[in-house]
N, C-alpha and C. Protein backbone atom coordinates (compact mmCIF):
# COMPACT_ATOMS: atom_id res chain seq x y z
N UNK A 1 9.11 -59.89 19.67
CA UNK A 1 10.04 -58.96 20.30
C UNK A 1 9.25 -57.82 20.95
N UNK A 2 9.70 -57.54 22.45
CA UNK A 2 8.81 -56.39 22.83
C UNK A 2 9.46 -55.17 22.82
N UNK A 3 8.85 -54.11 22.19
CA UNK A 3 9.63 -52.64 22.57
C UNK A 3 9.13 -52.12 23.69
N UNK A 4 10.12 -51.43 24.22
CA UNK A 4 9.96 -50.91 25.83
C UNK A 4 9.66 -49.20 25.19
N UNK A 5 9.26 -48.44 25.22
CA UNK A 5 8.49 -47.18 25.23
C UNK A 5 8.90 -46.40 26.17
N UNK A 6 9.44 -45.10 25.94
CA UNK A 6 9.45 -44.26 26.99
C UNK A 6 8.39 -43.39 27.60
N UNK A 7 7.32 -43.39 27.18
CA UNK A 7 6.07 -43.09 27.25
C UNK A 7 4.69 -44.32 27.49
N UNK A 8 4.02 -43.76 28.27
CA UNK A 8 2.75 -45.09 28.17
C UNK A 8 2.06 -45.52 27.05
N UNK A 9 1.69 -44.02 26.28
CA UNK A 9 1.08 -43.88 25.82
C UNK A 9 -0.24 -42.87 26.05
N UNK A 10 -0.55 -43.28 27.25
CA UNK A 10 -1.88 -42.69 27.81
C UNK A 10 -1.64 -40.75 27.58
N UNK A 11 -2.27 -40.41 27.30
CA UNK A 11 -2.15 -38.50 27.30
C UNK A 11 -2.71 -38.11 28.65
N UNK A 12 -2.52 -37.49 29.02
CA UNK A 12 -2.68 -36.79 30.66
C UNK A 12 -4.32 -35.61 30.45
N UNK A 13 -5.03 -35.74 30.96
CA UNK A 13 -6.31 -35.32 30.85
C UNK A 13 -5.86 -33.71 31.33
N UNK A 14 -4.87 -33.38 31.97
CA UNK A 14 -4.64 -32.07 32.40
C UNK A 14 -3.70 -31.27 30.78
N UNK A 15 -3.49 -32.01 30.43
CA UNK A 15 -2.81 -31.31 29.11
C UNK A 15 -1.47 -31.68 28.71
N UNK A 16 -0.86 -30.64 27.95
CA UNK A 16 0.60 -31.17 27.89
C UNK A 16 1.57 -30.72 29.41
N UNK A 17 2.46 -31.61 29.74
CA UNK A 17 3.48 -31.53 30.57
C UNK A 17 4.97 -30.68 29.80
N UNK A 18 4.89 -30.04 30.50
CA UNK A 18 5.79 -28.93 29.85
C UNK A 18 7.22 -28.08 30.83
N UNK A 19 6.43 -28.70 32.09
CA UNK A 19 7.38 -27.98 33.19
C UNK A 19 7.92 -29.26 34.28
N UNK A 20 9.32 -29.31 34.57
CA UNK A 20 9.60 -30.03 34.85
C UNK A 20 10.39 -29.62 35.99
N UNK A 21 10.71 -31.01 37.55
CA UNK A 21 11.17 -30.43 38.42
C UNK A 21 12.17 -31.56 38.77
N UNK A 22 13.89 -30.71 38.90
CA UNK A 22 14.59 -32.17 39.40
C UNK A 22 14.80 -32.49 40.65
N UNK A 23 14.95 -33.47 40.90
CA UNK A 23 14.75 -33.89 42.36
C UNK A 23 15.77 -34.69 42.56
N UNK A 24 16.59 -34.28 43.73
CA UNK A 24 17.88 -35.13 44.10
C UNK A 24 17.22 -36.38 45.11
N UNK A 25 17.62 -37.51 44.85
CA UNK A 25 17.31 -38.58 46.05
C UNK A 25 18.06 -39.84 45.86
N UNK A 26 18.41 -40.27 46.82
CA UNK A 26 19.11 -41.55 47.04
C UNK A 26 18.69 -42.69 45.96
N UNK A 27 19.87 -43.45 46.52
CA UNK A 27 19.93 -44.53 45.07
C UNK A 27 18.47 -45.32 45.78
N UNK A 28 18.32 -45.66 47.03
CA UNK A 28 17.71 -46.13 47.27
C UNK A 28 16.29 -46.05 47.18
N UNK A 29 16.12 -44.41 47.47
CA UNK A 29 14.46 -44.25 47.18
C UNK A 29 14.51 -44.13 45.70
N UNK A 30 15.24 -43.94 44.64
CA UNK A 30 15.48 -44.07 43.44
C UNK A 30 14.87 -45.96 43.23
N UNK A 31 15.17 -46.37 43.63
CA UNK A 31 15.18 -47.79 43.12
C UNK A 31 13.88 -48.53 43.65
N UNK A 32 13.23 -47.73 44.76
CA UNK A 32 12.22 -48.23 45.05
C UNK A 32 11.08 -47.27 44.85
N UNK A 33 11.14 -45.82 43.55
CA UNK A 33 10.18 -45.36 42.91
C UNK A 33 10.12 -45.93 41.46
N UNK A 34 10.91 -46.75 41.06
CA UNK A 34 11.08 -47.57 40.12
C UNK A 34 10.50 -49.15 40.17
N UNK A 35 10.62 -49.35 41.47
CA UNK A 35 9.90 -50.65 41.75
C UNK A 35 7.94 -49.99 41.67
N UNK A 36 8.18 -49.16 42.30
CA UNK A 36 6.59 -48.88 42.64
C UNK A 36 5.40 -48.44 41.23
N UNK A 37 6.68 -47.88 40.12
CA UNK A 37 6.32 -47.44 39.03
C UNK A 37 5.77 -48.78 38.02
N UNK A 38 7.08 -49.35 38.35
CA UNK A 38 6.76 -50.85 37.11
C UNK A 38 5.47 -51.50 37.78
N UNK A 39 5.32 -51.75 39.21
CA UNK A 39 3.97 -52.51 40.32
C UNK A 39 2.86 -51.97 39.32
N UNK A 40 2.64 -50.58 38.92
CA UNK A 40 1.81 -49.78 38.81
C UNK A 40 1.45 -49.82 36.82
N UNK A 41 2.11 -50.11 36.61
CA UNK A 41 1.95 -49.83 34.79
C UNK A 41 2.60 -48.83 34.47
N UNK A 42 3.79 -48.06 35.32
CA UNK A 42 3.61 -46.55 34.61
C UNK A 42 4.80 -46.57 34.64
N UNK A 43 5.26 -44.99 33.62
CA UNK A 43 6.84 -44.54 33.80
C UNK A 43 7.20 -44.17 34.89
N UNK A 44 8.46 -44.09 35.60
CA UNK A 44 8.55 -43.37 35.94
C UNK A 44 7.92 -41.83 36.52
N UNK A 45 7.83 -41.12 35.61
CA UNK A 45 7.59 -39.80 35.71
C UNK A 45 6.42 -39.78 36.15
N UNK A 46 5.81 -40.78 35.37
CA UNK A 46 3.90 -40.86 35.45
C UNK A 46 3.98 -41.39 36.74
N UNK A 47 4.40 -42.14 37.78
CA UNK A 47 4.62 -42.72 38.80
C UNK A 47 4.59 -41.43 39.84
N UNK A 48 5.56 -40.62 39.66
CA UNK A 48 6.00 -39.51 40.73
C UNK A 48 5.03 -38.37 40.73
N UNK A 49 4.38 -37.93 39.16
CA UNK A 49 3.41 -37.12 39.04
C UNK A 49 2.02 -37.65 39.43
N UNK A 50 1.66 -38.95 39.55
CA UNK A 50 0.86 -39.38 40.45
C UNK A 50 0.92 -39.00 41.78
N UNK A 51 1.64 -40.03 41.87
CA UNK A 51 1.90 -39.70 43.42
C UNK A 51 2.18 -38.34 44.14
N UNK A 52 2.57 -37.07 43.70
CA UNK A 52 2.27 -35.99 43.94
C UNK A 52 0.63 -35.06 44.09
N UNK A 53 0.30 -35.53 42.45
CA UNK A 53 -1.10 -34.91 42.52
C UNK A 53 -2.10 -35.78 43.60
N UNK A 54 -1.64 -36.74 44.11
CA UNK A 54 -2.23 -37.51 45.05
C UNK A 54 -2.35 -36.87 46.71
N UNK A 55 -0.93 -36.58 46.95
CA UNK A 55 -0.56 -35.77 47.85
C UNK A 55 -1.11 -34.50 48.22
N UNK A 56 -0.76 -33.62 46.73
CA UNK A 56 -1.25 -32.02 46.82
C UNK A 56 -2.85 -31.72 46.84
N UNK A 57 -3.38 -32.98 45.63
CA UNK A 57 -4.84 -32.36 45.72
C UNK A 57 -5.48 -32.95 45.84
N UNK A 58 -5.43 -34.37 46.31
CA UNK A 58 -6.20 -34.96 46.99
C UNK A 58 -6.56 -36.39 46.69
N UNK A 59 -7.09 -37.63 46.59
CA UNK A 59 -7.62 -38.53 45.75
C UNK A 59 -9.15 -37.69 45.40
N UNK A 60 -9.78 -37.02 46.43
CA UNK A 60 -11.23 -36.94 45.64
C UNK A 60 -11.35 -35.59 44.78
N UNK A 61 -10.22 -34.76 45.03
CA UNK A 61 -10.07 -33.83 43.45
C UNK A 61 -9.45 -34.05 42.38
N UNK A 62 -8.55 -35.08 42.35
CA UNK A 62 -8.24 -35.62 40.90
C UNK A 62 -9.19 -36.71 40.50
N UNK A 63 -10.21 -37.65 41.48
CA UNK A 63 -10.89 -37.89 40.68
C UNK A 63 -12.10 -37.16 40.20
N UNK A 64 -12.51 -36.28 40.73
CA UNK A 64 -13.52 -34.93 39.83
C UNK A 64 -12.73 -34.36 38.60
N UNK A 65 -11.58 -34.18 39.18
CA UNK A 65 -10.50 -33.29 37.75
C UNK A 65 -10.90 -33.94 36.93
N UNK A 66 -10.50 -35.57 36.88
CA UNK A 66 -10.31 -36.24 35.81
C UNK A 66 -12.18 -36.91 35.00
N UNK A 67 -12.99 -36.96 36.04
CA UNK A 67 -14.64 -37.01 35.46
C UNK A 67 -14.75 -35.51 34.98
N UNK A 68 -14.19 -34.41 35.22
CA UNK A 68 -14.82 -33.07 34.52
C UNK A 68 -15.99 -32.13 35.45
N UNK A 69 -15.85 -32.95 37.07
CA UNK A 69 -16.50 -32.27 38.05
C UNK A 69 -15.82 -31.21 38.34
N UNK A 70 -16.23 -30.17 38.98
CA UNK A 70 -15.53 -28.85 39.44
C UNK A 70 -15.19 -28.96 40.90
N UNK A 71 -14.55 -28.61 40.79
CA UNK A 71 -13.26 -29.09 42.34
C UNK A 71 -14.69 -29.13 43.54
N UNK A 72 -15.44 -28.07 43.31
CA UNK A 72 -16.26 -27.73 44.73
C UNK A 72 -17.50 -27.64 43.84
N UNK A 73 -18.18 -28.60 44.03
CA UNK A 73 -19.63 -29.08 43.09
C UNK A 73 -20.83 -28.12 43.97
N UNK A 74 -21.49 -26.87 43.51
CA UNK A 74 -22.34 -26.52 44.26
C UNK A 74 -22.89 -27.77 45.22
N UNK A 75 -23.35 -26.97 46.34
CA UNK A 75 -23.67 -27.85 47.65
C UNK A 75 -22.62 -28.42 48.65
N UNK A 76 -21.55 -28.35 47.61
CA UNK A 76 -20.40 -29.46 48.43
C UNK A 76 -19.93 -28.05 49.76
N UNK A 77 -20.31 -28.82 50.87
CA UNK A 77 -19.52 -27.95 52.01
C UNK A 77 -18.41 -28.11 52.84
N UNK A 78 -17.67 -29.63 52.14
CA UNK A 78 -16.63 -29.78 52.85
C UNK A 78 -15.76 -28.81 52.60
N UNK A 79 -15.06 -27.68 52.23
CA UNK A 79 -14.28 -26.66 51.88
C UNK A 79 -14.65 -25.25 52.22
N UNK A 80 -16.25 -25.42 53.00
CA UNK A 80 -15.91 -23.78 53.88
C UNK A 80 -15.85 -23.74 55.00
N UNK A 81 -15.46 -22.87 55.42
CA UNK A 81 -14.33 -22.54 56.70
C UNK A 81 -15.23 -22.35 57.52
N UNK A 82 -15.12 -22.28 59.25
CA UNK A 82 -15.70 -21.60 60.05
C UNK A 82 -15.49 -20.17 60.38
């Protein structure tokens, strides 16, 4: 018998999740962040909070976040301005 989990399991390397945001959207994009979630291994939530921190900060600062690099690794000059 399999139990379905509302959680992955996995703990989030940023800490506890504590703040939460609701979001109105169609049945439709509803049903196809649910398709994209299950594609993926994840809940829901873990699905959308991906895909946000993906958006906001980048793929190559969540993967430093998540190795324990610092957003802007001395030397790194992609981030100063002219």
């Amino acid at each position: 018998m399999e139990t379905n989990l509302s959680r992955s399991g996995r703990s989030n390397p940023s800490g506890k999740m504590d703040v939460r945001i609701d979001v109105p959207m169609t049945e439709e994009l509803h049903d196809e962040v649910l398709f994209m979630s299950k594609l993926h291994g994840m809940t829901k939530a873990e699905y959308i909070r991906y895909t946000l921190e993906r958006v906001i900060f980048g793929e190559l600062s969540i993967a430093r976040h998540r190795a324990g690099i610092p957003p802007y690794a001395q030397g790194d000059q992609s981030r100063i301005k002219d």
